[in-house]
PDB file of N, CA and C in Angstrom:
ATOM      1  N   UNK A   1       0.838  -1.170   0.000  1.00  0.00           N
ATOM      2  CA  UNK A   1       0.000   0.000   0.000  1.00  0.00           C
ATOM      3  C   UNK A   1       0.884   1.235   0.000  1.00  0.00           C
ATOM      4  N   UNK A   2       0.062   2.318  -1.005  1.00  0.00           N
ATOM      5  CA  UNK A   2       1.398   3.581  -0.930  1.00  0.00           C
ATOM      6  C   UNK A   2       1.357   4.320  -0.021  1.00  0.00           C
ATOM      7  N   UNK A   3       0.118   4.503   0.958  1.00  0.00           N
ATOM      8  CA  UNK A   3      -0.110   5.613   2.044  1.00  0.00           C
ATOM      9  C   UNK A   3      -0.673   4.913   3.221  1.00  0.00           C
ATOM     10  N   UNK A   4      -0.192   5.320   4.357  1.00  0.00           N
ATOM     11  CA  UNK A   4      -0.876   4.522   5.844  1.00  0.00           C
ATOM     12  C   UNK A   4      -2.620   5.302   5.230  1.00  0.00           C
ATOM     13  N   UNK A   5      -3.402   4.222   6.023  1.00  0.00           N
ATOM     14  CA  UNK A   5      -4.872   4.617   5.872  1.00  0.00           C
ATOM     15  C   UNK A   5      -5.346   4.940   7.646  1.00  0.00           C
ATOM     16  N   UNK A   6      -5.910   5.510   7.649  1.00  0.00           N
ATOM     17  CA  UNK A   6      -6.755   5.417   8.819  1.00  0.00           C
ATOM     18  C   UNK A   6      -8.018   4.677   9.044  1.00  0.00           C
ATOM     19  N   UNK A   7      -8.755   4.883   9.506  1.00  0.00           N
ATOM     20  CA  UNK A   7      -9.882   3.921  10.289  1.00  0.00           C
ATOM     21  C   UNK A   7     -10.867   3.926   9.494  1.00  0.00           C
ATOM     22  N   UNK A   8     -11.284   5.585   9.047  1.00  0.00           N
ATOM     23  CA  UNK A   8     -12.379   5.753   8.465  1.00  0.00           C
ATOM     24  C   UNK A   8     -12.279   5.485   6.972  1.00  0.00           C
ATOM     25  N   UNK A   9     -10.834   5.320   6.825  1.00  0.00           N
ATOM     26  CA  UNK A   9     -10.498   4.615   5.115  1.00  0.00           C
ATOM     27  C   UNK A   9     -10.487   3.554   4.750  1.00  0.00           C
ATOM     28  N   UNK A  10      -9.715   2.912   6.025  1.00  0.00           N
ATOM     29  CA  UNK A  10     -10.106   1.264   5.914  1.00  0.00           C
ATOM     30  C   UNK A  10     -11.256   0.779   6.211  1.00  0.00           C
ATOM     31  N   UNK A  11     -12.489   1.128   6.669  1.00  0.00           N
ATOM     32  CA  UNK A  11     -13.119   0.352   6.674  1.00  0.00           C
ATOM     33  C   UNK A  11     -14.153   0.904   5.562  1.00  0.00           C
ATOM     34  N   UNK A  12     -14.334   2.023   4.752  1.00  0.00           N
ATOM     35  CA  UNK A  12     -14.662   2.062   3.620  1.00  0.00           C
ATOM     36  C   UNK A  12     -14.308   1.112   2.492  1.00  0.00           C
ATOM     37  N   UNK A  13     -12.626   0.964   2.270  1.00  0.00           N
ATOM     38  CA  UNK A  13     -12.293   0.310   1.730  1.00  0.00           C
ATOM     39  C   UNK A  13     -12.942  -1.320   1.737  1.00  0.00           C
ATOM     40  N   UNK A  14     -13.310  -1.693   3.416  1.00  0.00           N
ATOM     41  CA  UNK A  14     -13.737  -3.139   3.775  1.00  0.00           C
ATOM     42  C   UNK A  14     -15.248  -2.862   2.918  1.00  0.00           C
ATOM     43  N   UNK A  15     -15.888  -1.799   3.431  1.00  0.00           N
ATOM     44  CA  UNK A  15     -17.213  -1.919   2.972  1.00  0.00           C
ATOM     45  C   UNK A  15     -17.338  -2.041   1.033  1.00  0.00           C
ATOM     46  N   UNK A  16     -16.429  -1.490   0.664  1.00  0.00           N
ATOM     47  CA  UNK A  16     -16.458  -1.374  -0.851  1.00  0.00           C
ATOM     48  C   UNK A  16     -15.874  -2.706  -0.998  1.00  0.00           C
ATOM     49  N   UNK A  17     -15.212  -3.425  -0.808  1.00  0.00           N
ATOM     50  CA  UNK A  17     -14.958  -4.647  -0.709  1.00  0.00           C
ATOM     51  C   UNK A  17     -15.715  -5.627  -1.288  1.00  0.00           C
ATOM     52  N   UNK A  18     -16.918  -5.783   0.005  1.00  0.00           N
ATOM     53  CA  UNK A  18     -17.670  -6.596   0.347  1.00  0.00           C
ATOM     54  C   UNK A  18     -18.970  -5.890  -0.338  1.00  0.00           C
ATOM     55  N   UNK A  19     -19.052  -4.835  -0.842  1.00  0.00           N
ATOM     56  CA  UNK A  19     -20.596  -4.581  -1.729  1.00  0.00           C
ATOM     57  C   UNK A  19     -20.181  -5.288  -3.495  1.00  0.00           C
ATOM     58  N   UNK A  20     -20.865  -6.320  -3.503  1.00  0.00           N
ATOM     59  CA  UNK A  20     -21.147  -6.863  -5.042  1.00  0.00           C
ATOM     60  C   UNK A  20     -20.447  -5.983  -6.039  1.00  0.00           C
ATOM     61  N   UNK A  21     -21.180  -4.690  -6.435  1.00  0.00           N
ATOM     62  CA  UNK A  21     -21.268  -3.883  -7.649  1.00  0.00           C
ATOM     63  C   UNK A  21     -19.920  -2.970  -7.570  1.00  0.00           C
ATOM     64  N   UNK A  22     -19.660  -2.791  -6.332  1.00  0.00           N
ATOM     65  CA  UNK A  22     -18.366  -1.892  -6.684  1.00  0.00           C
ATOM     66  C   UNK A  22     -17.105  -2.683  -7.168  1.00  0.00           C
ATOM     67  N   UNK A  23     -16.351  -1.940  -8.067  1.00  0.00           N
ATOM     68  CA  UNK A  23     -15.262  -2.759  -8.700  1.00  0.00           C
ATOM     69  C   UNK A  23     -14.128  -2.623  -8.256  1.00  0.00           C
ATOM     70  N   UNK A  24     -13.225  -3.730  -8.388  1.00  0.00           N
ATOM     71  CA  UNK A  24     -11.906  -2.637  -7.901  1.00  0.00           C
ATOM     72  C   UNK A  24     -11.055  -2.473  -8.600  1.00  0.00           C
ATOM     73  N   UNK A  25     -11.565  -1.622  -9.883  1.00  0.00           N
ATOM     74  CA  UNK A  25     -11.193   0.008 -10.501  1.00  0.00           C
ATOM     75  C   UNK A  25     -11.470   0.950  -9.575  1.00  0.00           C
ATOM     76  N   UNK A  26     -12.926   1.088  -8.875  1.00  0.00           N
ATOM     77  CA  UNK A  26     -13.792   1.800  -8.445  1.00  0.00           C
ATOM     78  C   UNK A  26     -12.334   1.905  -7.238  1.00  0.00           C
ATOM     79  N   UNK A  27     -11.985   0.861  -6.468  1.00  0.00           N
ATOM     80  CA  UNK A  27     -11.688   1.017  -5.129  1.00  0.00           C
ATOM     81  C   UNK A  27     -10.082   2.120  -5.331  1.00  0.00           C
ATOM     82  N   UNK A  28      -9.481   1.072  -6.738  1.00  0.00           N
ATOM     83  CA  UNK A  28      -8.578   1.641  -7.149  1.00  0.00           C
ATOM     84  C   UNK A  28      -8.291   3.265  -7.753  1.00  0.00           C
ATOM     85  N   UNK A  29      -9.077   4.035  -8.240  1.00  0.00           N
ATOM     86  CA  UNK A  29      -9.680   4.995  -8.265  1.00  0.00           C
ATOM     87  C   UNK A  29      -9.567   6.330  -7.024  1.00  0.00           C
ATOM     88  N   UNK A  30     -10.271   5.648  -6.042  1.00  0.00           N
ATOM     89  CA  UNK A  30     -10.635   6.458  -4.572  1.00  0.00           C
ATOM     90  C   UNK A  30      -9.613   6.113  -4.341  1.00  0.00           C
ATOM     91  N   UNK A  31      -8.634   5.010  -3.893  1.00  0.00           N
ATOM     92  CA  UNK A  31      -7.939   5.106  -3.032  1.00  0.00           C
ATOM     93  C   UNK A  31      -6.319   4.452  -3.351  1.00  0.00           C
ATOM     94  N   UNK A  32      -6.081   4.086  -4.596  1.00  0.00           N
ATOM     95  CA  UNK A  32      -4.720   3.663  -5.025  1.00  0.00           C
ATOM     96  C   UNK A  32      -4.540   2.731  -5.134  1.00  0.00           C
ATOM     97  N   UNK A  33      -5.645   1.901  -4.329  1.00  0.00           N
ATOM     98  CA  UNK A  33      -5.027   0.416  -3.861  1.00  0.00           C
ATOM     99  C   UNK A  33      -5.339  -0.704  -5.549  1.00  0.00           C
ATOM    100  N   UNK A  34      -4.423  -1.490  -5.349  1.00  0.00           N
ATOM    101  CA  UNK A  34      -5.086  -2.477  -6.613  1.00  0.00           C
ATOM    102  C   UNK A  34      -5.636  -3.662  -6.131  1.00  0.00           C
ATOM    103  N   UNK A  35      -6.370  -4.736  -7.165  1.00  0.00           N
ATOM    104  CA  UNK A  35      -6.905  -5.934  -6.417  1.00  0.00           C
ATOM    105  C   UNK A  35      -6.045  -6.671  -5.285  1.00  0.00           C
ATOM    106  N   UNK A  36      -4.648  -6.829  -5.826  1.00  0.00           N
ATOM    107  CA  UNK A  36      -3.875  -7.627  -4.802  1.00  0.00           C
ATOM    108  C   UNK A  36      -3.698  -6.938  -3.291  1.00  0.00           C
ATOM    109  N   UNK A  37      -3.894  -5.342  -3.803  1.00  0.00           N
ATOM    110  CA  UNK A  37      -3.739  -5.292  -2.105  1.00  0.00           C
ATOM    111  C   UNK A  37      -4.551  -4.560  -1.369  1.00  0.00           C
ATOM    112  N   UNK A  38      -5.700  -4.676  -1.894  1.00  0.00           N
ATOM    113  CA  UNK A  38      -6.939  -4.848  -1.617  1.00  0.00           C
ATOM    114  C   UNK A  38      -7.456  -6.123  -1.294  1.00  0.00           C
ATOM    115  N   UNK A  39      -6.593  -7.501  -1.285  1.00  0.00           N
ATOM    116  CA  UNK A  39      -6.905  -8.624  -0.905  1.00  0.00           C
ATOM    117  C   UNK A  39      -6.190  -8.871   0.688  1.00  0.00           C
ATOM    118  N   UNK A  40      -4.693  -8.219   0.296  1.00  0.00           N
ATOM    119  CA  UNK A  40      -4.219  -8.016   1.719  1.00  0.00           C
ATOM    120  C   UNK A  40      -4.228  -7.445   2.709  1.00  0.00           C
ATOM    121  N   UNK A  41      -4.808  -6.146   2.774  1.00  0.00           N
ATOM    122  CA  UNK A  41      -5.502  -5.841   3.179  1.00  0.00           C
ATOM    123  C   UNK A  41      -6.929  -6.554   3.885  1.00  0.00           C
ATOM    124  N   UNK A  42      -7.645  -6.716   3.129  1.00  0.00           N
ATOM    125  CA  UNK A  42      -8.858  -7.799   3.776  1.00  0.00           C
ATOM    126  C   UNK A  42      -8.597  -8.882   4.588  1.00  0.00           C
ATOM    127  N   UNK A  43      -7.458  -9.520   4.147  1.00  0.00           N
ATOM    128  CA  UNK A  43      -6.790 -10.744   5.076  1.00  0.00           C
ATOM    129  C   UNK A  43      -6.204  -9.693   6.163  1.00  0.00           C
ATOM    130  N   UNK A  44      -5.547  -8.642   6.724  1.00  0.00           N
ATOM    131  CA  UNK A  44      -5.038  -8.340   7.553  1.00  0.00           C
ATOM    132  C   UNK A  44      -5.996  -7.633   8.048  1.00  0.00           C
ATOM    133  N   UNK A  45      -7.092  -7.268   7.870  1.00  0.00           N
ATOM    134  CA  UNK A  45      -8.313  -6.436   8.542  1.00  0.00           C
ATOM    135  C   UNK A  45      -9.305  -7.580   9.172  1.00  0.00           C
ATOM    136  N   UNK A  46      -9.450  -8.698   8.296  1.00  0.00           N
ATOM    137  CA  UNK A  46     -10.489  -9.464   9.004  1.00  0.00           C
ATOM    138  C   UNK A  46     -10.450 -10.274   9.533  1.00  0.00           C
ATOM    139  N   UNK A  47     -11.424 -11.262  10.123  1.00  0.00           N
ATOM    140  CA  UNK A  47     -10.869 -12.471  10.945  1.00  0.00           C
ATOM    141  C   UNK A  47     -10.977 -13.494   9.855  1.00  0.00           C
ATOM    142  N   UNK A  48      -9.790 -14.505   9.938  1.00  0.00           N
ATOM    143  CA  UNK A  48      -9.642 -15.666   9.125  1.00  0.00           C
ATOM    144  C   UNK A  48     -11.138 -16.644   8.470  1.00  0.00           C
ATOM    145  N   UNK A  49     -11.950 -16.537   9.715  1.00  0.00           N
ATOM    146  CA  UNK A  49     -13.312 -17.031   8.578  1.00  0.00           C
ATOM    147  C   UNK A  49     -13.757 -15.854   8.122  1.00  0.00           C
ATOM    148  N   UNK A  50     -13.981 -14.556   8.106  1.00  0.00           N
ATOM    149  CA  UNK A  50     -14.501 -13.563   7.277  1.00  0.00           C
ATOM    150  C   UNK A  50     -13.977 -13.253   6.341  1.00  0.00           C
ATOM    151  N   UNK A  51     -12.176 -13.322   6.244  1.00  0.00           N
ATOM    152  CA  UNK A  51     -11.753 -13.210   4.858  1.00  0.00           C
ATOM    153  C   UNK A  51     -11.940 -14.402   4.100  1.00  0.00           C
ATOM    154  N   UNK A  52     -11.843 -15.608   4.356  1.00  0.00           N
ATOM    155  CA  UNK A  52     -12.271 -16.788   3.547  1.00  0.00           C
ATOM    156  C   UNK A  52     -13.657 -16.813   2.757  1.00  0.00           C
ATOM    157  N   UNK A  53     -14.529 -16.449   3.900  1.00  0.00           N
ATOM    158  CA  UNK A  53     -16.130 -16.560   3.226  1.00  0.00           C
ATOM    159  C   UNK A  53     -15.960 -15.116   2.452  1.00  0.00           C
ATOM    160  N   UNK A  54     -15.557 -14.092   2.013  1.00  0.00           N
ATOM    161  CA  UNK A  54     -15.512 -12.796   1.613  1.00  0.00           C
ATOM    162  C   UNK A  54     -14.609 -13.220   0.056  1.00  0.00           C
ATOM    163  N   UNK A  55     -13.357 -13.989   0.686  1.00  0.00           N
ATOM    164  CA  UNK A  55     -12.755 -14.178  -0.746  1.00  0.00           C
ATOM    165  C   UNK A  55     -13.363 -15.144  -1.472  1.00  0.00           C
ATOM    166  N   UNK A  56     -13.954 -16.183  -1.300  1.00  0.00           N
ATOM    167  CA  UNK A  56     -15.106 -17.626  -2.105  1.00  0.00           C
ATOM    168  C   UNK A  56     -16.048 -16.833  -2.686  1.00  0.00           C
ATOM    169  N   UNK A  57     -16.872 -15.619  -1.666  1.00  0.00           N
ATOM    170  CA  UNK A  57     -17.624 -14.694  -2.742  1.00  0.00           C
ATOM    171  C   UNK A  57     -17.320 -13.957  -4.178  1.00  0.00           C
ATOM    172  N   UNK A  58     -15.968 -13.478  -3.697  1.00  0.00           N
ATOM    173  CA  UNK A  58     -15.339 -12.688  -4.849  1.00  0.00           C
ATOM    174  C   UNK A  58     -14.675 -13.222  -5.569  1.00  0.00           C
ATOM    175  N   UNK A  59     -14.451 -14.390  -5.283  1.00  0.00           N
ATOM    176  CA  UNK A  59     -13.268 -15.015  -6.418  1.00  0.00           C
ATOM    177  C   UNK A  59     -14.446 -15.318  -7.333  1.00  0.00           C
ATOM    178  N   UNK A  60     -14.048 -14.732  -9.162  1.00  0.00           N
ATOM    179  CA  UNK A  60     -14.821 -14.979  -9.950  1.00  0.00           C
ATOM    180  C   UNK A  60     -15.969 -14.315 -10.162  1.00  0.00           C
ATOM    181  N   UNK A  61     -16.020 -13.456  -9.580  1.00  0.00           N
ATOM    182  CA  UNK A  61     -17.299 -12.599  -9.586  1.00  0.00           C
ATOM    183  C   UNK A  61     -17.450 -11.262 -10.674  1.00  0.00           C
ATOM    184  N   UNK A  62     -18.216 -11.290 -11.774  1.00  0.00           N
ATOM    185  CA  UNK A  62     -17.924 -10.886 -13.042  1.00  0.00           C
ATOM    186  C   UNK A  62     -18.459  -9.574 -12.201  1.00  0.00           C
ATOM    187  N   UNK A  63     -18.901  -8.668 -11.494  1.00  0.00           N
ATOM    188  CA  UNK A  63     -19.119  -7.656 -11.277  1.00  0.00           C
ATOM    189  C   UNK A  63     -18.012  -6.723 -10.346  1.00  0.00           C
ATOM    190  N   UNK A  64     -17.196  -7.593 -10.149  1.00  0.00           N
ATOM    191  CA  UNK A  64     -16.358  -7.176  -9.149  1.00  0.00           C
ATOM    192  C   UNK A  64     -14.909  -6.507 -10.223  1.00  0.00           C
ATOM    193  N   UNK A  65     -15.115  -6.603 -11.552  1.00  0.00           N
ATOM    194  CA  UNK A  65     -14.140  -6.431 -12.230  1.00  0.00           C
ATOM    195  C   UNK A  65     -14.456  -5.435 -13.547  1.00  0.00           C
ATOM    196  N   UNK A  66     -14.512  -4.696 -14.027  1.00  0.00           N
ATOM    197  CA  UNK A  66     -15.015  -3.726 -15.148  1.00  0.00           C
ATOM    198  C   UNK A  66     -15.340  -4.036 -16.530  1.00  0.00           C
ATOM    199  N   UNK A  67     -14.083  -4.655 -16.518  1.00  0.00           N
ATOM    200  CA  UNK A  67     -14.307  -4.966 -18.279  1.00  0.00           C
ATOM    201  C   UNK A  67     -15.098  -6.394 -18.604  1.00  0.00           C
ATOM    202  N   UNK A  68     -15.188  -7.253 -17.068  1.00  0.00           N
ATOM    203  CA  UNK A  68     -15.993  -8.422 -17.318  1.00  0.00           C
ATOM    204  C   UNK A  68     -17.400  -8.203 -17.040  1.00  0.00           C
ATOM    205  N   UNK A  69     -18.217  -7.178 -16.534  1.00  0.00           N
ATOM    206  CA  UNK A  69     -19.648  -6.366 -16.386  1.00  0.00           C
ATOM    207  C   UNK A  69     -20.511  -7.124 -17.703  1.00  0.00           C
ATOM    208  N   UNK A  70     -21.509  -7.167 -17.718  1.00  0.00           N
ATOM    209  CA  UNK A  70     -22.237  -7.480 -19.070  1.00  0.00           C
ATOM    210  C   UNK A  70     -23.429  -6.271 -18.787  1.00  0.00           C
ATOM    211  N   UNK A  71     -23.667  -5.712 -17.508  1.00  0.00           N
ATOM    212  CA  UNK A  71     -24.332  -4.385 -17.805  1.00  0.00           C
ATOM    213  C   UNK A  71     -24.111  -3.472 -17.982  1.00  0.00           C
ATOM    214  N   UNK A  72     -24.541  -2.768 -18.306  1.00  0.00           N
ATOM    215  CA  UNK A  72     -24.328  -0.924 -18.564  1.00  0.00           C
ATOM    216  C   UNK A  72     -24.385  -0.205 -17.436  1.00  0.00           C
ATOM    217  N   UNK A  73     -25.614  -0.114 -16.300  1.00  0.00           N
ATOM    218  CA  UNK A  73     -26.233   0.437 -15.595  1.00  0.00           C
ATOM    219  C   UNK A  73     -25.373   0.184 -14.117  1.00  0.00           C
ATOM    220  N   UNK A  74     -24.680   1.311 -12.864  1.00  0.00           N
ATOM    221  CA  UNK A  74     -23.737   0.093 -12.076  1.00  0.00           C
ATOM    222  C   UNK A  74     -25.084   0.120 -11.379  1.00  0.00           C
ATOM    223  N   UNK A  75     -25.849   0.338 -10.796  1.00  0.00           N
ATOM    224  CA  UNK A  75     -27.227   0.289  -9.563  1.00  0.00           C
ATOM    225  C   UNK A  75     -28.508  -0.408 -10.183  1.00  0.00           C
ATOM    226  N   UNK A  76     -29.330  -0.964  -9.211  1.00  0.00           N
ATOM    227  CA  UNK A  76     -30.313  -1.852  -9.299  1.00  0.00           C
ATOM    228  C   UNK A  76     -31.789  -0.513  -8.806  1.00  0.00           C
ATOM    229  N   UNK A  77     -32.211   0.219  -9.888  1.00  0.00           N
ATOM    230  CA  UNK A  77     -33.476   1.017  -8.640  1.00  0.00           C
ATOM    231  C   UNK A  77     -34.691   0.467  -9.273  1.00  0.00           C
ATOM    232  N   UNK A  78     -35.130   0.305  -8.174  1.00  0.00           N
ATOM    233  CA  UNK A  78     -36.740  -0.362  -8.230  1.00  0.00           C
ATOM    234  C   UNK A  78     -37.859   0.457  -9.172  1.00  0.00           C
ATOM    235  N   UNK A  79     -38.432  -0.025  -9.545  1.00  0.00           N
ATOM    236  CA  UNK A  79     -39.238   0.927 -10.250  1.00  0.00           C
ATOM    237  C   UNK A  79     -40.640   1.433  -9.129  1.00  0.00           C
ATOM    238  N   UNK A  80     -40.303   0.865  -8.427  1.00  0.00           N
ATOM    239  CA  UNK A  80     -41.766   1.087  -7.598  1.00  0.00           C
ATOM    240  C   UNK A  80     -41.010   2.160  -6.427  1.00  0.00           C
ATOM    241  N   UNK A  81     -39.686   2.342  -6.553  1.00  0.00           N
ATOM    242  CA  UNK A  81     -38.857   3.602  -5.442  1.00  0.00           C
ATOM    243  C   UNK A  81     -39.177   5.004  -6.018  1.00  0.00           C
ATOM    244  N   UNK A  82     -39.257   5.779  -4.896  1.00  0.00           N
ATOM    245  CA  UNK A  82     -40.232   6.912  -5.478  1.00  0.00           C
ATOM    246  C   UNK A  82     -38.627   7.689  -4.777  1.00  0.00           C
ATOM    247  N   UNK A  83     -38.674   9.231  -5.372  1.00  0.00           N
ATOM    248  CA  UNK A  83     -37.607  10.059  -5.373  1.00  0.00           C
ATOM    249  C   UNK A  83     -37.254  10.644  -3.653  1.00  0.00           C
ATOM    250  N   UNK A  84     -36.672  10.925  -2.661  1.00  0.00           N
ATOM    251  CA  UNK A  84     -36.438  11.182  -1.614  1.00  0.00           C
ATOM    252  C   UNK A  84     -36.230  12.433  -1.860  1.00  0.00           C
ATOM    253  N   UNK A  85     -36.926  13.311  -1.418  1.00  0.00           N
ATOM    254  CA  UNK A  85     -37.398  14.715  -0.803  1.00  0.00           C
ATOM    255  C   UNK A  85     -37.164  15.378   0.268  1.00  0.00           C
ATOM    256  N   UNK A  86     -36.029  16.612   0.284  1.00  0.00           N
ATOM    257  CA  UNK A  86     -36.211  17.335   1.377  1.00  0.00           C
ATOM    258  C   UNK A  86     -35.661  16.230   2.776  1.00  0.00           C
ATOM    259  N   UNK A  87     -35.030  15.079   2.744  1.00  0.00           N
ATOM    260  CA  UNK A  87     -34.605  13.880   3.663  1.00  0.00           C
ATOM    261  C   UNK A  87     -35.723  13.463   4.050  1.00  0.00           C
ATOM    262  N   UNK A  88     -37.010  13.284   3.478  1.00  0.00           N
ATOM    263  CA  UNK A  88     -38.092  12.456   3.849  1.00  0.00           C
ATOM    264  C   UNK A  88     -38.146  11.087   2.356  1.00  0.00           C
ATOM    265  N   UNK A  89     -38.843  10.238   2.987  1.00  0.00           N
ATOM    266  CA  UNK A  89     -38.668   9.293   2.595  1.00  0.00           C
ATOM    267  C   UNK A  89     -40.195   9.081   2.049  1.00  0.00           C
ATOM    268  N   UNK A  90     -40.032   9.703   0.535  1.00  0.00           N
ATOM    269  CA  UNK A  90     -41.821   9.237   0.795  1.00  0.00           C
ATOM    270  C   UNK A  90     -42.383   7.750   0.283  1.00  0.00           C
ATOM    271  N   UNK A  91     -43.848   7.883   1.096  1.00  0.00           N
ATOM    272  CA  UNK A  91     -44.205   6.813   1.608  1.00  0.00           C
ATOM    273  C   UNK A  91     -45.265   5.945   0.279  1.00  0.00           C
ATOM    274  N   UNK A  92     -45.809   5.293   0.213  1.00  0.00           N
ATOM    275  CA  UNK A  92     -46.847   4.431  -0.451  1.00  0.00           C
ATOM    276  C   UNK A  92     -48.084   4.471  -0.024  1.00  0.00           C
TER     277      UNK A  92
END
């Protein structure tokens, strides 16, 4: 890694990680890191069964990588989600 991270970076980094759709271009991008150490990282942040079950998810995972995507779109919005207003959440 090229820069010490702090707390509130690493565990962004964990959370972008572990969300499906973000890639790591995406991670690479924000924060420098590339897949490999963005893997070491995860092994040195998590506990030995969380990086295991975390890496079996990602290994192979065509969304986790850019040019292997087959969609266009990176987000899933519902069609039945109505627009958030003013920080209210409107209702049905």
């Amino acid at each position: 890694m090229n820069l010490p991270l702090n707390a509130i970076e690493s565990d962004r980094i964990i959370e972008m990680a572990w969300e499906d759709r973000t890639t790591f271009e995406a991670i690479f991008m924000q924060f420098g890191l590339n897949e490999q150490e963005v893997i070491n990282h995860m092994r040195q942040e998590l506990k030995p069964s969380s990086f295991k079950r975390w890496r079996s998810r990602v290994q192979g995972r065509r969304t986790k990588h850019a040019k292997l995507r087959t969609f266009i779109e990176g987000r899933f919005k519902c069609n039945r989600q109505r627009p958030i207003t003013q920080n209210k959440i409107s209702k049905r």
